[in-house]
PDB file of N, CA and C in Angstrom:
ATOM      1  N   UNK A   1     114.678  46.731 162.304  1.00  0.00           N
ATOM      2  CA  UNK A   1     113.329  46.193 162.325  1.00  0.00           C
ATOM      3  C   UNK A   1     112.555  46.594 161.074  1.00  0.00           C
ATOM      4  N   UNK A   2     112.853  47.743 160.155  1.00  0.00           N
ATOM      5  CA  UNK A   2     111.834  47.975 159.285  1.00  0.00           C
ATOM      6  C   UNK A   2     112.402  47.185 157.733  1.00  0.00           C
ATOM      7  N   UNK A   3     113.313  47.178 158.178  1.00  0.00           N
ATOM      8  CA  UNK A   3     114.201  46.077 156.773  1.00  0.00           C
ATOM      9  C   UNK A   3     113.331  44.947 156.958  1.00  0.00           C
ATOM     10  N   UNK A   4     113.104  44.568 157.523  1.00  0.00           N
ATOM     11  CA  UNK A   4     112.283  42.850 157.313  1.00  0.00           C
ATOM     12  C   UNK A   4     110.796  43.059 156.594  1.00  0.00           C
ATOM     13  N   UNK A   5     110.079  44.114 157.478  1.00  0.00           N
ATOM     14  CA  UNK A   5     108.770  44.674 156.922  1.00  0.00           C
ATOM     15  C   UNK A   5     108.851  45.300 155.531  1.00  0.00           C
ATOM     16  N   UNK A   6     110.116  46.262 155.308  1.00  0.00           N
ATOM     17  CA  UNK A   6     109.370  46.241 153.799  1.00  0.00           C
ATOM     18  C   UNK A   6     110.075  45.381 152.951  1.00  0.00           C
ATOM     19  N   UNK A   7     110.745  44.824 152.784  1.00  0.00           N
ATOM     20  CA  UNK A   7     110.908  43.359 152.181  1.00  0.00           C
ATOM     21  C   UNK A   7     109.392  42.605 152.499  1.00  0.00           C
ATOM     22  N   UNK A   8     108.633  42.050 153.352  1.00  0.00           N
ATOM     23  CA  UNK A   8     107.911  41.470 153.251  1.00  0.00           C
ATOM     24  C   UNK A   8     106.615  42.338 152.711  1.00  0.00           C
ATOM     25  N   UNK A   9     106.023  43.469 152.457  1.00  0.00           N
ATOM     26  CA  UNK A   9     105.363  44.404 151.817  1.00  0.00           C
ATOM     27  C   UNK A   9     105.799  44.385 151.029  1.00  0.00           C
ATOM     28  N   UNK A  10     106.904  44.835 150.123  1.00  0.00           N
ATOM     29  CA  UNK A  10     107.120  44.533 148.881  1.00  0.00           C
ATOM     30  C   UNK A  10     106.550  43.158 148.082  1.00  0.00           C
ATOM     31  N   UNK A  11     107.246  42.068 148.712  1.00  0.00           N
ATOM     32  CA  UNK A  11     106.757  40.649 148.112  1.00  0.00           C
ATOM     33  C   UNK A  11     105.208  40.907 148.131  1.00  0.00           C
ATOM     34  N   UNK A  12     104.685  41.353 149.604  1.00  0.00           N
ATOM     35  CA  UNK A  12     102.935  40.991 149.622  1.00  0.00           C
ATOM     36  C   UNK A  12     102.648  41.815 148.323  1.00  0.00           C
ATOM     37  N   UNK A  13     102.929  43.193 148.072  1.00  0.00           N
ATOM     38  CA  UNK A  13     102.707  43.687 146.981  1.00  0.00           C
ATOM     39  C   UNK A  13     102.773  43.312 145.559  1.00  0.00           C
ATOM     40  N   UNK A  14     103.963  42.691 145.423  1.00  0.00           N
ATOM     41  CA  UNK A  14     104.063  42.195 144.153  1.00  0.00           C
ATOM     42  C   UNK A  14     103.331  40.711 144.013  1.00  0.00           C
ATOM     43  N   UNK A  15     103.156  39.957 145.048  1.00  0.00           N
ATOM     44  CA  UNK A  15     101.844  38.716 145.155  1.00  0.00           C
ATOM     45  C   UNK A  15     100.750  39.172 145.215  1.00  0.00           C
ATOM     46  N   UNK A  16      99.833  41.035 145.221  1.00  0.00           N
ATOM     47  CA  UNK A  16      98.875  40.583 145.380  1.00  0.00           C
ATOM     48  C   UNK A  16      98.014  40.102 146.516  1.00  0.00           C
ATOM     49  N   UNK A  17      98.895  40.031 147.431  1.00  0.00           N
ATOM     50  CA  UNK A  17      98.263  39.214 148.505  1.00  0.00           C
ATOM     51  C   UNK A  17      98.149  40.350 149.978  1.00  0.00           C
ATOM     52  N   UNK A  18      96.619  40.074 150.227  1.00  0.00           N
ATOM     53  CA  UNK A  18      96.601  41.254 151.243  1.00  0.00           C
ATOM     54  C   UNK A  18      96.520  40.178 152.313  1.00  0.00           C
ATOM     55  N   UNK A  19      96.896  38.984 152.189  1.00  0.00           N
ATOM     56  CA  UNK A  19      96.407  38.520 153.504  1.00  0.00           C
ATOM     57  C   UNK A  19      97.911  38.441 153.839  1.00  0.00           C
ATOM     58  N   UNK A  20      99.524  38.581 153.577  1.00  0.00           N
ATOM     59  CA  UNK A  20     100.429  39.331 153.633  1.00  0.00           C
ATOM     60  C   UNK A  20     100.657  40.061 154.639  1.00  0.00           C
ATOM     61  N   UNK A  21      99.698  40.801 153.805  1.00  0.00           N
ATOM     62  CA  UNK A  21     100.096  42.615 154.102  1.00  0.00           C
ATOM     63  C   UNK A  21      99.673  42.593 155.964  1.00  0.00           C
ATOM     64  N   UNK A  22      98.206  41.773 155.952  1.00  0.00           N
ATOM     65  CA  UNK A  22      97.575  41.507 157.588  1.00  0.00           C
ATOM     66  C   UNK A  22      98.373  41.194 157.875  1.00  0.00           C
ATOM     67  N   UNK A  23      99.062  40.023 157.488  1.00  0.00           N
ATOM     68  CA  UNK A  23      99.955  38.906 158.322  1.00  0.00           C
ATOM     69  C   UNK A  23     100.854  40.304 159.092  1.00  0.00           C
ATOM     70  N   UNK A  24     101.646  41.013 158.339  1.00  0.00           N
ATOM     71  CA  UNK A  24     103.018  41.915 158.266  1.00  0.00           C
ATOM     72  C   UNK A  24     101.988  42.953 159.169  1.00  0.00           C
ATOM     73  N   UNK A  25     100.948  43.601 158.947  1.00  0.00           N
ATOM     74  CA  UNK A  25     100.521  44.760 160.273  1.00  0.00           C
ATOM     75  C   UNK A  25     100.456  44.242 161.789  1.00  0.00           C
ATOM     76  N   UNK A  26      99.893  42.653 161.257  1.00  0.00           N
ATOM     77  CA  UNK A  26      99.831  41.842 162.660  1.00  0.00           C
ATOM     78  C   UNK A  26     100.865  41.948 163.761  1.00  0.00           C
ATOM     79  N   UNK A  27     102.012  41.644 163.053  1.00  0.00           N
ATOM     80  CA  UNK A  27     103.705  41.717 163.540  1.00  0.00           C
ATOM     81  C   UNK A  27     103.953  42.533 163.872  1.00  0.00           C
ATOM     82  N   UNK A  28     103.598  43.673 162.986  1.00  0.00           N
ATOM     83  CA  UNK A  28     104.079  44.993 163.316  1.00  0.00           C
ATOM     84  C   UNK A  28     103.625  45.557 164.743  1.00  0.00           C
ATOM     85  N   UNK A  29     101.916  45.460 164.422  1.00  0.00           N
ATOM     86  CA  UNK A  29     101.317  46.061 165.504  1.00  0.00           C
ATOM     87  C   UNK A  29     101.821  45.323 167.300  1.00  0.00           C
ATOM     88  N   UNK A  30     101.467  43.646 167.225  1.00  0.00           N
ATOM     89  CA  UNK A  30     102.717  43.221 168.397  1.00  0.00           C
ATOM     90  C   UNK A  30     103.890  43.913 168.880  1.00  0.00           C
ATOM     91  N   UNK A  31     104.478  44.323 167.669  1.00  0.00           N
ATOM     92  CA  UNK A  31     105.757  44.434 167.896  1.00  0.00           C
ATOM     93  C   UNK A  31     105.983  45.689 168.775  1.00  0.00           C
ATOM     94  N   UNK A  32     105.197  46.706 168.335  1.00  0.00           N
ATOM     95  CA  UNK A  32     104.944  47.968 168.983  1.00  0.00           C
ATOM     96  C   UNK A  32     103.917  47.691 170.422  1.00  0.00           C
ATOM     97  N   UNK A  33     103.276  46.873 170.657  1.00  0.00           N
ATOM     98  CA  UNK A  33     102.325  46.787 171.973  1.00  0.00           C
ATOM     99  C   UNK A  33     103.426  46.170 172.843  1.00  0.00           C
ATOM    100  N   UNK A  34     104.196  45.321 172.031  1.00  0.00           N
ATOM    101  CA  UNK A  34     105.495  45.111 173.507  1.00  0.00           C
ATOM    102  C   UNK A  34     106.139  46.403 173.681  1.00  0.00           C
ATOM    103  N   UNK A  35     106.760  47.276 173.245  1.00  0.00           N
ATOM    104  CA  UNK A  35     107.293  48.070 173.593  1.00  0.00           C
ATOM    105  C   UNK A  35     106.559  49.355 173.919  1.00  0.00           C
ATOM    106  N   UNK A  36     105.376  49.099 173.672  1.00  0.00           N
ATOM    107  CA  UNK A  36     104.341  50.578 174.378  1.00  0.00           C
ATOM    108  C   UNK A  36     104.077  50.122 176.154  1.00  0.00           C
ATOM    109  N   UNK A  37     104.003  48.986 176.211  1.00  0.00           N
ATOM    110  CA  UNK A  37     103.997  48.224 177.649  1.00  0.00           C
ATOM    111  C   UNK A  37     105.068  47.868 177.968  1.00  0.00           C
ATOM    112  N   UNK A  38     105.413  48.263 178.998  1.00  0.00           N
ATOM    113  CA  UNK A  38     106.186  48.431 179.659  1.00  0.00           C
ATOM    114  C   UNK A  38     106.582  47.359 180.471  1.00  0.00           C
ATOM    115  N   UNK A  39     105.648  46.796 181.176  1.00  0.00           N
ATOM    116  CA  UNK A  39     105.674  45.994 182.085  1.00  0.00           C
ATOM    117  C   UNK A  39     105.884  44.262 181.215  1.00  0.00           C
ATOM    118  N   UNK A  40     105.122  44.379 179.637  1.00  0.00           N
ATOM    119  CA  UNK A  40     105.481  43.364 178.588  1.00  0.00           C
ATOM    120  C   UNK A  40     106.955  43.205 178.143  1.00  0.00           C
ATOM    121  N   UNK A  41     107.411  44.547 177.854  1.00  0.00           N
ATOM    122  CA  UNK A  41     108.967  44.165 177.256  1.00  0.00           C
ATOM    123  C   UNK A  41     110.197  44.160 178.507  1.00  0.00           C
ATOM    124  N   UNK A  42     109.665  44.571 179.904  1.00  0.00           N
ATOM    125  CA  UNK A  42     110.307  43.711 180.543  1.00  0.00           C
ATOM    126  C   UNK A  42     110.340  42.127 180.863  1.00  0.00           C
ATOM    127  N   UNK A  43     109.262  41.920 180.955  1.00  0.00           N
ATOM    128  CA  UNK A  43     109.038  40.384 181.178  1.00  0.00           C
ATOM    129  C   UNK A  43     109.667  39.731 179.373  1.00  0.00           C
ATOM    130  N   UNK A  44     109.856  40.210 178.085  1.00  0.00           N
ATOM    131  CA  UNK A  44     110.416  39.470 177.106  1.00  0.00           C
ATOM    132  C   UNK A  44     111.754  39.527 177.253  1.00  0.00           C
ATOM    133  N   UNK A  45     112.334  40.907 177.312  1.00  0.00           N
ATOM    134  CA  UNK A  45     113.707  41.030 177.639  1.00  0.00           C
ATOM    135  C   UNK A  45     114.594  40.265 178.720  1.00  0.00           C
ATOM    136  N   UNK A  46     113.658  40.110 179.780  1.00  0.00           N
ATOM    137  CA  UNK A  46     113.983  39.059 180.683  1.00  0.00           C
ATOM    138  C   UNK A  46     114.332  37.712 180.499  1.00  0.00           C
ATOM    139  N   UNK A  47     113.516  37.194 179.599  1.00  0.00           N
ATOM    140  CA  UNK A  47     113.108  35.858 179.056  1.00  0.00           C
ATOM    141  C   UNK A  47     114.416  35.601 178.120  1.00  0.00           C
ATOM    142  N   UNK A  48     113.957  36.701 177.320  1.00  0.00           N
ATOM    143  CA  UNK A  48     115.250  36.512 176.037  1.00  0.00           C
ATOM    144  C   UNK A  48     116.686  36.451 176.497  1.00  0.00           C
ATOM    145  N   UNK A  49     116.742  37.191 177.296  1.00  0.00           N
ATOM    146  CA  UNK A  49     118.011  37.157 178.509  1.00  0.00           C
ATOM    147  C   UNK A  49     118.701  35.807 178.697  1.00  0.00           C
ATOM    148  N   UNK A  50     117.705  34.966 179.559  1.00  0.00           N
ATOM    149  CA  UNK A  50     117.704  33.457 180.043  1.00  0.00           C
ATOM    150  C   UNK A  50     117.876  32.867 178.509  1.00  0.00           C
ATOM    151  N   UNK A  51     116.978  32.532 177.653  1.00  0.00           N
ATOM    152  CA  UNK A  51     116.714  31.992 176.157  1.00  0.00           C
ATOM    153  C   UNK A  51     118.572  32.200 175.728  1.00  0.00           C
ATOM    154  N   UNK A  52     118.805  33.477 175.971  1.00  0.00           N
ATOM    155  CA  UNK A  52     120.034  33.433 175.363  1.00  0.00           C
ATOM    156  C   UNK A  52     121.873  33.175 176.000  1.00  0.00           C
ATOM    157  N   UNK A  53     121.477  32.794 177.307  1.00  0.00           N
ATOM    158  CA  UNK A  53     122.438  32.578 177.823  1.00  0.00           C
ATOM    159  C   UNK A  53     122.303  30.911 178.826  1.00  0.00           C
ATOM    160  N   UNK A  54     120.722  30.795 178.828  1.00  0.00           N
ATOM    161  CA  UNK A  54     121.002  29.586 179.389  1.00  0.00           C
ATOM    162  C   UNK A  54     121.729  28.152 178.155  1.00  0.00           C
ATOM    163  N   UNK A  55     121.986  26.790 178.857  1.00  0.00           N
ATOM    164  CA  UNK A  55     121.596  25.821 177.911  1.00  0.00           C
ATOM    165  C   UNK A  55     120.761  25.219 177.974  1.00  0.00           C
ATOM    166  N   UNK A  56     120.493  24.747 176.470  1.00  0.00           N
ATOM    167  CA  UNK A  56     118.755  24.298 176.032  1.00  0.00           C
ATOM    168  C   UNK A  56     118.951  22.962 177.207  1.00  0.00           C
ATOM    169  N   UNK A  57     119.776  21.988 177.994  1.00  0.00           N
ATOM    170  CA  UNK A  57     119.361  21.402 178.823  1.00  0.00           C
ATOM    171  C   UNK A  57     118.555  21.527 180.161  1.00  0.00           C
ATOM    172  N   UNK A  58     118.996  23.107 180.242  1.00  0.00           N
ATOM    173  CA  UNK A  58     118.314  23.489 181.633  1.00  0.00           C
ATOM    174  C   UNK A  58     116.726  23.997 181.703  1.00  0.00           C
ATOM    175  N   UNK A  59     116.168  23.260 182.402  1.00  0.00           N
ATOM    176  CA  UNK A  59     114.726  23.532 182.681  1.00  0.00           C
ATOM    177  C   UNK A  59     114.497  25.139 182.586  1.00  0.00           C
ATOM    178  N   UNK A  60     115.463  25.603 182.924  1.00  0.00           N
ATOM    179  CA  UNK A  60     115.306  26.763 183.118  1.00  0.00           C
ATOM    180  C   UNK A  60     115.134  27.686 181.786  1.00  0.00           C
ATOM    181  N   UNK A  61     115.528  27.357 180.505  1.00  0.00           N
ATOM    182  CA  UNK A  61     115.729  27.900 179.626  1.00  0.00           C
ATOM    183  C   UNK A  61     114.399  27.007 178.790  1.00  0.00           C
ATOM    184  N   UNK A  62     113.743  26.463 178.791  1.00  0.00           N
ATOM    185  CA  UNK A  62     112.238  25.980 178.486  1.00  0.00           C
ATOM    186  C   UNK A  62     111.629  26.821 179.121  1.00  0.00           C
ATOM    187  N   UNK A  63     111.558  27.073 180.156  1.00  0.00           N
ATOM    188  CA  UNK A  63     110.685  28.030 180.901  1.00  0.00           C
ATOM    189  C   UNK A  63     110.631  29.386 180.551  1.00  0.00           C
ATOM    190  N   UNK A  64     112.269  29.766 180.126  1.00  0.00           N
ATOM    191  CA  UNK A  64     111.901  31.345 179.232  1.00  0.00           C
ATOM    192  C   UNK A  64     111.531  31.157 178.023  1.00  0.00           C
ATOM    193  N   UNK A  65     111.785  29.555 177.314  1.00  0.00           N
ATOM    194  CA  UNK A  65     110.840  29.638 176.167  1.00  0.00           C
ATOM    195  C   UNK A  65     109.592  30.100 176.183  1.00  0.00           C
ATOM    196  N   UNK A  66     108.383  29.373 176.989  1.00  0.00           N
ATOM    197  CA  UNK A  66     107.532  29.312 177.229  1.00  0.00           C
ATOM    198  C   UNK A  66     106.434  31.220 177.426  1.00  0.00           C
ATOM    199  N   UNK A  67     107.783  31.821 177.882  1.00  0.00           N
ATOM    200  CA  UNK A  67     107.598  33.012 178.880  1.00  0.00           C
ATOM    201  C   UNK A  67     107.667  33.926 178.004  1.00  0.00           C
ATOM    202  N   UNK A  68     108.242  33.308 176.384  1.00  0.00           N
ATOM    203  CA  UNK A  68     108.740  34.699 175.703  1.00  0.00           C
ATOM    204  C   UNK A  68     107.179  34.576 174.779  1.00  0.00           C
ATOM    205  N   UNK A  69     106.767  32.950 174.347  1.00  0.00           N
ATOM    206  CA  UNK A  69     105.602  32.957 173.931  1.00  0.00           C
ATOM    207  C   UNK A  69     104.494  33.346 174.493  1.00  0.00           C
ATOM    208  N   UNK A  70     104.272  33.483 176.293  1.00  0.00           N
ATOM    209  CA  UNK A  70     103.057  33.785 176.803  1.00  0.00           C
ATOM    210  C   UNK A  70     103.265  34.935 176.467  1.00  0.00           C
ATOM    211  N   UNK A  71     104.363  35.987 176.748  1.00  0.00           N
ATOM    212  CA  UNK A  71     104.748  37.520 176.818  1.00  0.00           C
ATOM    213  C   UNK A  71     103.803  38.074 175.349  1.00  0.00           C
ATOM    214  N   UNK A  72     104.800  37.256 174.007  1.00  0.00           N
ATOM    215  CA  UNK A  72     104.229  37.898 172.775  1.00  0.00           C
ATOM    216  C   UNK A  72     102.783  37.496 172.648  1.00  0.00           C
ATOM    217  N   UNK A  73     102.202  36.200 172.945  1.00  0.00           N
ATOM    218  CA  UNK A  73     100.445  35.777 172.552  1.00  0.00           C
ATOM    219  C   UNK A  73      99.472  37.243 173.469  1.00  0.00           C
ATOM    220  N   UNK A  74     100.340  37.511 174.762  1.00  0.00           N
ATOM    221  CA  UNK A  74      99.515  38.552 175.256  1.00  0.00           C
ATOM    222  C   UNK A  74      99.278  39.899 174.618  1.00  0.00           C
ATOM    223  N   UNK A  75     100.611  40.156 174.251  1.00  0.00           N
ATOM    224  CA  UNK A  75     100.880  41.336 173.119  1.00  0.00           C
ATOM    225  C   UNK A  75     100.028  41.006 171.735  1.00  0.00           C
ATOM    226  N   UNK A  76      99.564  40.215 171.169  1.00  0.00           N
ATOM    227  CA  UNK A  76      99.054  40.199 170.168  1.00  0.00           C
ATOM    228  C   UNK A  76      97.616  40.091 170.524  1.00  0.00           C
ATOM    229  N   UNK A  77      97.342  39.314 171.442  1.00  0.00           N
ATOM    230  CA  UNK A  77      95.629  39.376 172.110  1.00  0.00           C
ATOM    231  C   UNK A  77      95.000  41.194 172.208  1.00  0.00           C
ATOM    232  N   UNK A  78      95.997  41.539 173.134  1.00  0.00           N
ATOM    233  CA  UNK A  78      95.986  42.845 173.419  1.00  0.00           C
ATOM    234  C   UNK A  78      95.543  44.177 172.067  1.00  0.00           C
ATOM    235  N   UNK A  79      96.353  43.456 171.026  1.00  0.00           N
ATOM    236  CA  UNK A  79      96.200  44.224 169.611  1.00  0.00           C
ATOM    237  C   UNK A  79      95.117  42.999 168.504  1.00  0.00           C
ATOM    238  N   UNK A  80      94.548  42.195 168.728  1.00  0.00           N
ATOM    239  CA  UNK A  80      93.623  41.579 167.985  1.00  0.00           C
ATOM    240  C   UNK A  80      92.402  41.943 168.803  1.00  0.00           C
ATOM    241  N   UNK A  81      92.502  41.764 170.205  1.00  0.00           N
ATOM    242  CA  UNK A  81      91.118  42.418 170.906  1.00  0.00           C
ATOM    243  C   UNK A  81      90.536  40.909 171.542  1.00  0.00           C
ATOM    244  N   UNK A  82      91.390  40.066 171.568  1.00  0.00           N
ATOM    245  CA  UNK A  82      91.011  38.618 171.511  1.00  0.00           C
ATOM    246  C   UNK A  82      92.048  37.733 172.149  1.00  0.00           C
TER     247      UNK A  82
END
């Protein structure tokens, strides 16, 4: 997980660009509120579970789509305050 972040800090760094750097704490900080909650990275792990073993024909595997996006938008609400 930290290989992706500083590759993308590096680039934000060498662009200059702090809106980057937000973008990359944004992620980060998600990334850590799923796994500080408990009750969040079960419900993704779950999801991802289905996501990765169902096929994309089965209703069922839209539905953990859906489940992995409500899971993370909550995790990021949670850390934007919003």
């Amino acid at each position: 997980m930290s290989a992706q972040p500083d590759a993308q800090f590096t680039r934000a760094t060498e662009a200059e660009s702090s809106e980057r750097i937000k973008g990359l704490r944004l992620k980060w900080a998600t990334a850590v509120e799923l796994k500080r909650r408990r009750d969040l990275d079960q419900r993704m792990e779950a999801a991802q579970r289905l996501v990765h073993t169902l096929d994309r024909d089965d209703p069922k595997w839209r539905a953990a789509m859906d489940e992995v996006r409500d899971v993370y938008n909550e995790a990021r609400q949670a850390v934007t305050g919003g």
